[in-house]
C-alpha atoms as a PDB file:
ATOM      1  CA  UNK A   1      -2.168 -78.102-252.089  1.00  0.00           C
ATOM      2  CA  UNK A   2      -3.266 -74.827-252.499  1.00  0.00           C
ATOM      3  CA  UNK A   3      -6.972 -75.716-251.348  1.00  0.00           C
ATOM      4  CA  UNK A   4      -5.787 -77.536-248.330  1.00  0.00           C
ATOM      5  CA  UNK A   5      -3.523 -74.319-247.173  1.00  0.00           C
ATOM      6  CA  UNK A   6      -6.469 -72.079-247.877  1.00  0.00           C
ATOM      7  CA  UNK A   7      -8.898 -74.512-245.835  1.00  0.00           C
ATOM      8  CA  UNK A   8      -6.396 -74.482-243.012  1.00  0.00           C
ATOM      9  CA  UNK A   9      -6.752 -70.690-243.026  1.00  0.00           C
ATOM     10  CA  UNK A  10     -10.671 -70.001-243.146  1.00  0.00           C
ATOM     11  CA  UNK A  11     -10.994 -72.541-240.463  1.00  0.00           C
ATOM     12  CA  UNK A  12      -7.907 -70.956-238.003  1.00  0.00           C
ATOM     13  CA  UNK A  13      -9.111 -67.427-239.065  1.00  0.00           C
ATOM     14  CA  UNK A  14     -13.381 -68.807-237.633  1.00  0.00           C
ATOM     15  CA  UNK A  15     -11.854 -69.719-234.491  1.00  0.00           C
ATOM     16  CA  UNK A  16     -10.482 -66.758-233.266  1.00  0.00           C
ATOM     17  CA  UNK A  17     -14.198 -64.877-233.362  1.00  0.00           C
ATOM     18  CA  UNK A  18     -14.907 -67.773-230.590  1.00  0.00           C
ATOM     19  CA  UNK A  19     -12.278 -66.625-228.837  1.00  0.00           C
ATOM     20  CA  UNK A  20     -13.161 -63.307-228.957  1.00  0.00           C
ATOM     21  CA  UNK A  21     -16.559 -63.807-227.356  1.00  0.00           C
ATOM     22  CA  UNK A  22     -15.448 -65.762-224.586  1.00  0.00           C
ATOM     23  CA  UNK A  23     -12.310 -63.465-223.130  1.00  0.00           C
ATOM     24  CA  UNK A  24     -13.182 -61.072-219.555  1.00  0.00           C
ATOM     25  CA  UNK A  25     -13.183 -57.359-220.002  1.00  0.00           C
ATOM     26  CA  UNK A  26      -9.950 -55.562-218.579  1.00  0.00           C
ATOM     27  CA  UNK A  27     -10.116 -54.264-215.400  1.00  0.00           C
ATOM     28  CA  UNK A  28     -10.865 -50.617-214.530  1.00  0.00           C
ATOM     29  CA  UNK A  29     -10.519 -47.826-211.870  1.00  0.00           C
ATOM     30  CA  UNK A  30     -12.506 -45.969-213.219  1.00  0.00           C
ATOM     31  CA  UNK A  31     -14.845 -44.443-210.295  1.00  0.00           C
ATOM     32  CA  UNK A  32     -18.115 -45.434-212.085  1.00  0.00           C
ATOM     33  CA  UNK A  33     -17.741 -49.144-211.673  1.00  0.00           C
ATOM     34  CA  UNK A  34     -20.449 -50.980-209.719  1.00  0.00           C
ATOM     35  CA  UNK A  35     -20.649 -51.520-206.003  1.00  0.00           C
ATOM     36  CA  UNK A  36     -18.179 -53.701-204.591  1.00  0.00           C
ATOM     37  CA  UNK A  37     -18.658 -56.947-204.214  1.00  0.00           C
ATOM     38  CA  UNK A  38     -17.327 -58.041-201.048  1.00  0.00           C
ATOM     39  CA  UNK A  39     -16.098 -56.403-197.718  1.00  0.00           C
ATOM     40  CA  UNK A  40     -13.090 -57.257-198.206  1.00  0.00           C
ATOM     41  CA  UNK A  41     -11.998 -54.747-201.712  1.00  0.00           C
ATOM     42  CA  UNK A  42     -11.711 -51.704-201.843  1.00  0.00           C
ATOM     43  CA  UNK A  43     -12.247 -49.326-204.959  1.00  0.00           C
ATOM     44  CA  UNK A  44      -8.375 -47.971-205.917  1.00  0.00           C
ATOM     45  CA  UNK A  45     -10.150 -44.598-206.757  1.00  0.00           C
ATOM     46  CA  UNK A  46     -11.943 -44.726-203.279  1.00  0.00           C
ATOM     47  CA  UNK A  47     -14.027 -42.610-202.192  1.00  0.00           C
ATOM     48  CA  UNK A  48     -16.125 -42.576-204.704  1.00  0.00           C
ATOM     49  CA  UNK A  49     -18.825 -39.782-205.532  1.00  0.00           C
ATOM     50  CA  UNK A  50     -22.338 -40.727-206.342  1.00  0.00           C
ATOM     51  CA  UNK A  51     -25.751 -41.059-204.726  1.00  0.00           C
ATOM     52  CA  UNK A  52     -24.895 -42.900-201.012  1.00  0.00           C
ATOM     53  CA  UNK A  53     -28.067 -44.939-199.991  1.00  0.00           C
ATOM     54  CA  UNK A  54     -26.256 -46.030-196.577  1.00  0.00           C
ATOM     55  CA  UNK A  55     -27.968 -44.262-193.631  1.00  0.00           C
ATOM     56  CA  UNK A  56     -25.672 -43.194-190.938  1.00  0.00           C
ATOM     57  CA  UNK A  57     -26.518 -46.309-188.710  1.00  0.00           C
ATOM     58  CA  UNK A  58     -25.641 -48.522-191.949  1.00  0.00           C
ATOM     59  CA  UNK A  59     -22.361 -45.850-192.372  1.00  0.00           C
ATOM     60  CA  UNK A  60     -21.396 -45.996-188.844  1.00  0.00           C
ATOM     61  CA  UNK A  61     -21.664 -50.193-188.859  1.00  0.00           C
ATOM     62  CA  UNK A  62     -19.741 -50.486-192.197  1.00  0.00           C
ATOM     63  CA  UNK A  63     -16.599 -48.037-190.788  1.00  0.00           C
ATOM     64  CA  UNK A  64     -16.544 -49.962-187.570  1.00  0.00           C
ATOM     65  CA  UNK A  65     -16.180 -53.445-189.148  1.00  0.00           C
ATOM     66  CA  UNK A  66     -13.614 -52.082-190.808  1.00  0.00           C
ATOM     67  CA  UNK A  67     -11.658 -52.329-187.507  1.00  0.00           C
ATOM     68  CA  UNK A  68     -12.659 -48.172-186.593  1.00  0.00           C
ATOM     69  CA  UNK A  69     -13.738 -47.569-183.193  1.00  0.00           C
ATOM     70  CA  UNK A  70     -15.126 -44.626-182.127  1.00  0.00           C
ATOM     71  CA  UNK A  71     -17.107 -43.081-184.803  1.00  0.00           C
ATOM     72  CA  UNK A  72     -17.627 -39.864-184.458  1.00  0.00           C
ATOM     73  CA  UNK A  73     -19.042 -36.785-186.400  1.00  0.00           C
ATOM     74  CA  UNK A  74     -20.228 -38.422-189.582  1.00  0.00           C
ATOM     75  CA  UNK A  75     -21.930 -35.944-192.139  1.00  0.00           C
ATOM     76  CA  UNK A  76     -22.722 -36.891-195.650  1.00  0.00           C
ATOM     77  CA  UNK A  77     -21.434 -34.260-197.874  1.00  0.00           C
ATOM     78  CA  UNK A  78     -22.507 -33.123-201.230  1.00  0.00           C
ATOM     79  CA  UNK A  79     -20.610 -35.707-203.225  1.00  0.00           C
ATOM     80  CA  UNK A  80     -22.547 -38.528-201.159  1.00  0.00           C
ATOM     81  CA  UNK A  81     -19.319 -39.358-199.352  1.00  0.00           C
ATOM     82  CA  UNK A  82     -20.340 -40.253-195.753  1.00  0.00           C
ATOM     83  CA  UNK A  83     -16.868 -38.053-193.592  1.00  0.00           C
ATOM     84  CA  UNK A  84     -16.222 -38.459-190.435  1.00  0.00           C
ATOM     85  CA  UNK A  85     -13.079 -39.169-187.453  1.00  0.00           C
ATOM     86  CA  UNK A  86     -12.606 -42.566-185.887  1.00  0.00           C
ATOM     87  CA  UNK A  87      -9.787 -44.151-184.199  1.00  0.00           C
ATOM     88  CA  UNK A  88      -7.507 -46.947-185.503  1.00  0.00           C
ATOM     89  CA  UNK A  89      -4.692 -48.393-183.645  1.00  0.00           C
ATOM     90  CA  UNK A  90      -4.472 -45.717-181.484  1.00  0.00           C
ATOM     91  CA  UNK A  91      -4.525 -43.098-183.287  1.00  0.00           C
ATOM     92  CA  UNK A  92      -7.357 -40.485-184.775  1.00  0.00           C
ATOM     93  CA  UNK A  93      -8.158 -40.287-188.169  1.00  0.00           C
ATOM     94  CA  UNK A  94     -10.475 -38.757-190.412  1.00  0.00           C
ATOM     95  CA  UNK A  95     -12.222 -41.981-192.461  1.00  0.00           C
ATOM     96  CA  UNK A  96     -14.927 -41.823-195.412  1.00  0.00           C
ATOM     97  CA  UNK A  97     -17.611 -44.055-196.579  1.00  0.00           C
ATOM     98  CA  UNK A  98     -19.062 -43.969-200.139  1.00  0.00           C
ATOM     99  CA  UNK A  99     -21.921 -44.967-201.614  1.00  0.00           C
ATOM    100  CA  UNK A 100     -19.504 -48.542-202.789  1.00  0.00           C
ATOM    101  CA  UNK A 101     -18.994 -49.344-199.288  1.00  0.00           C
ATOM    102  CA  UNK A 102     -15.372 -48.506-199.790  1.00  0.00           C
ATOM    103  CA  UNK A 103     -13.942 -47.261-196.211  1.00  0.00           C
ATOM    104  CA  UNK A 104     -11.501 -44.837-196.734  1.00  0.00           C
ATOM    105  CA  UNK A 105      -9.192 -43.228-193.906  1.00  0.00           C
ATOM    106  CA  UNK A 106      -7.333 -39.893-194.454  1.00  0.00           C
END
């Protein structure tokens, strides 16, 4: 009996390792994460500093199919956060692009 309990132990206690290996990582917001993946998502700890490879053409595009119209005044700053004012609905606001793609309207 005692060999069969001890058996039943080693082989739950080899299956959790498995398990271990095959579980996602917890999400983050941390501000170092990747670029986004899609349009559609926006980093929670938007904008984002870090080296922006967008050129203000690419910067202007992005804001405005986020629904912006116009774009007006963007400057990349020294964070390599692309700033700028737009309109939205109707009214003017100040919006920010970083180097995820996240849009970002202040």
């Amino acid at each position: 009996m005692k060999k069969l309990l001890l058996a039943a132990i080693l082989l739950g206690a080899s299956t959790f390792g498995a398990l271990a290996q095959t579980s996602t990582p917890p999400a983050t917001t941390n501000g170092e994460t990747p670029a986004v993946a899609t349009p559609d998502t926006t980093n929670p700890t938007a904008p984002v500093a870090g080296a922006n490879s967008f050129t203000e053409d690419q910067a202007r595009k992005r804001i405005v199919d986020a629904g912006y119209t116009d774009v007006a005044g963007l400057k990349l700053d020294s964070e390599g956060v692309w700033r700028g004012s737009a309109q939205k609905g109707g009214k003017s606001v100040q919006v920010s692009l970083d180097y995820q793609g996240n849009v970002v309207a202040n």
